[in-house]
C-alpha atoms as a PDB file:
ATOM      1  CA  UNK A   1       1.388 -32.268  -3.716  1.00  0.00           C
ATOM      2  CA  UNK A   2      -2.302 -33.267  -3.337  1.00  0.00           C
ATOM      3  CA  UNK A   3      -4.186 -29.919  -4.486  1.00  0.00           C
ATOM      4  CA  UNK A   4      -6.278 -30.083  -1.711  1.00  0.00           C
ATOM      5  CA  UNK A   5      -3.239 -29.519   0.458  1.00  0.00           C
ATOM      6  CA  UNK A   6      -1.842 -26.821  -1.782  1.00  0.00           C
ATOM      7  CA  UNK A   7      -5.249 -24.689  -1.110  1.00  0.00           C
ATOM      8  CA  UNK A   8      -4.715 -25.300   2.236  1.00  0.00           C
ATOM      9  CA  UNK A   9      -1.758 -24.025   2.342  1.00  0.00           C
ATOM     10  CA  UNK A  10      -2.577 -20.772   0.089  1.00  0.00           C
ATOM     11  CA  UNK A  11      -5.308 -19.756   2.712  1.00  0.00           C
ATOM     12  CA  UNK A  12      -3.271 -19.958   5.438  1.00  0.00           C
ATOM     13  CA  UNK A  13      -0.462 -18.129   3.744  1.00  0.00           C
ATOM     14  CA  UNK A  14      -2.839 -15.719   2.874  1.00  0.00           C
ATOM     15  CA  UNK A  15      -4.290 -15.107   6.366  1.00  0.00           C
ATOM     16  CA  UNK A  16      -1.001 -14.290   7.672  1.00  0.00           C
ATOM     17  CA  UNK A  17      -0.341 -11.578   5.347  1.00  0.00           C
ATOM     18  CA  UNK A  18      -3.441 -10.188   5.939  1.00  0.00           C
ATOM     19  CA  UNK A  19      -2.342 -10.401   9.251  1.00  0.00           C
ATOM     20  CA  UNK A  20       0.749  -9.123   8.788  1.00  0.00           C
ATOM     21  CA  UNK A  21      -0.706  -6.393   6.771  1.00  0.00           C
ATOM     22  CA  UNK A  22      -3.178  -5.300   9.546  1.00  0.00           C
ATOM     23  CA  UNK A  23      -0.300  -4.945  11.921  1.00  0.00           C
ATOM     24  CA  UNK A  24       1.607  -3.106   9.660  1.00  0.00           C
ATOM     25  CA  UNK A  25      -2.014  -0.569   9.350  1.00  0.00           C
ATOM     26  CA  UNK A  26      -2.605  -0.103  13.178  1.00  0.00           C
ATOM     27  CA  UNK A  27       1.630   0.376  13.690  1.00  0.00           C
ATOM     28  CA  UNK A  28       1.446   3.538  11.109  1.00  0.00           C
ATOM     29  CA  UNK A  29       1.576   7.077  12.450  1.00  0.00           C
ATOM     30  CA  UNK A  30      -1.472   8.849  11.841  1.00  0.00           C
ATOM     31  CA  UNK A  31       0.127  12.133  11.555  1.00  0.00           C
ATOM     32  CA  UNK A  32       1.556  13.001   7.858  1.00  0.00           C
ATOM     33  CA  UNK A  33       4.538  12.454   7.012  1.00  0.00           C
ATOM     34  CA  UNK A  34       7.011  13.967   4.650  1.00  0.00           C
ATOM     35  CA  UNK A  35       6.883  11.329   2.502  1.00  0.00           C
ATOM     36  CA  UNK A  36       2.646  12.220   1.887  1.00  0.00           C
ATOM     37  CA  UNK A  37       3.784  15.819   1.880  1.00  0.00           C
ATOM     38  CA  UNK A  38       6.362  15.571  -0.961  1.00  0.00           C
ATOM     39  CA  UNK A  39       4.114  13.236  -2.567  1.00  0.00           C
ATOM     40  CA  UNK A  40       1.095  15.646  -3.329  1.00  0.00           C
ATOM     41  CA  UNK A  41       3.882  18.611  -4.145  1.00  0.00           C
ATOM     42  CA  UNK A  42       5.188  16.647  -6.663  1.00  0.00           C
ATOM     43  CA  UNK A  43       1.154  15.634  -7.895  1.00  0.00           C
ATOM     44  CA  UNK A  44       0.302  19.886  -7.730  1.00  0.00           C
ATOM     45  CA  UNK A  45       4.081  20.770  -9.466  1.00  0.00           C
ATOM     46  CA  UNK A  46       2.703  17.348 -12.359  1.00  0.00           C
ATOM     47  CA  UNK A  47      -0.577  19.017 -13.009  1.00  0.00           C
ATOM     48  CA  UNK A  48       0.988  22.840 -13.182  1.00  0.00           C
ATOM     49  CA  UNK A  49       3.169  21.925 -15.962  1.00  0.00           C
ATOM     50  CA  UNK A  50       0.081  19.809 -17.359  1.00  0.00           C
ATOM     51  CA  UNK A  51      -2.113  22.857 -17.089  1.00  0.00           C
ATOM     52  CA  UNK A  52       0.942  24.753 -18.628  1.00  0.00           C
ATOM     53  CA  UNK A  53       1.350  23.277 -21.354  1.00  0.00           C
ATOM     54  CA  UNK A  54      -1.948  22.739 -22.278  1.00  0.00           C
END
């Protein structure tokens, strides 16, 4: 493959997951979910035990 044509095709493979990646952005609920929730009790229970055992 001429590496011209291989750039070419990396940019425009790379605009359509930015595109895709966009969508994906605006298509997210803004409210919190669980999923943020149980994340940051799990980071508060990590630095208890941290501050614990320090």
């Amino acid at each position: 493959m001429y590496p011209e044509l291989y750039l070419y095709v990396e940019r425009v493979r790379a605009r359509e997951l930015q595109a895709e990646a966009a969508r994906h952005r605006r298509e997210r609920r803004p409210s919190v979910t669980w999923e943020t929730r149980l994340g940051w009790v799990l980071v508060e229970t990590g630095l208890r035990l941290v501050h614990r055992r320090a």
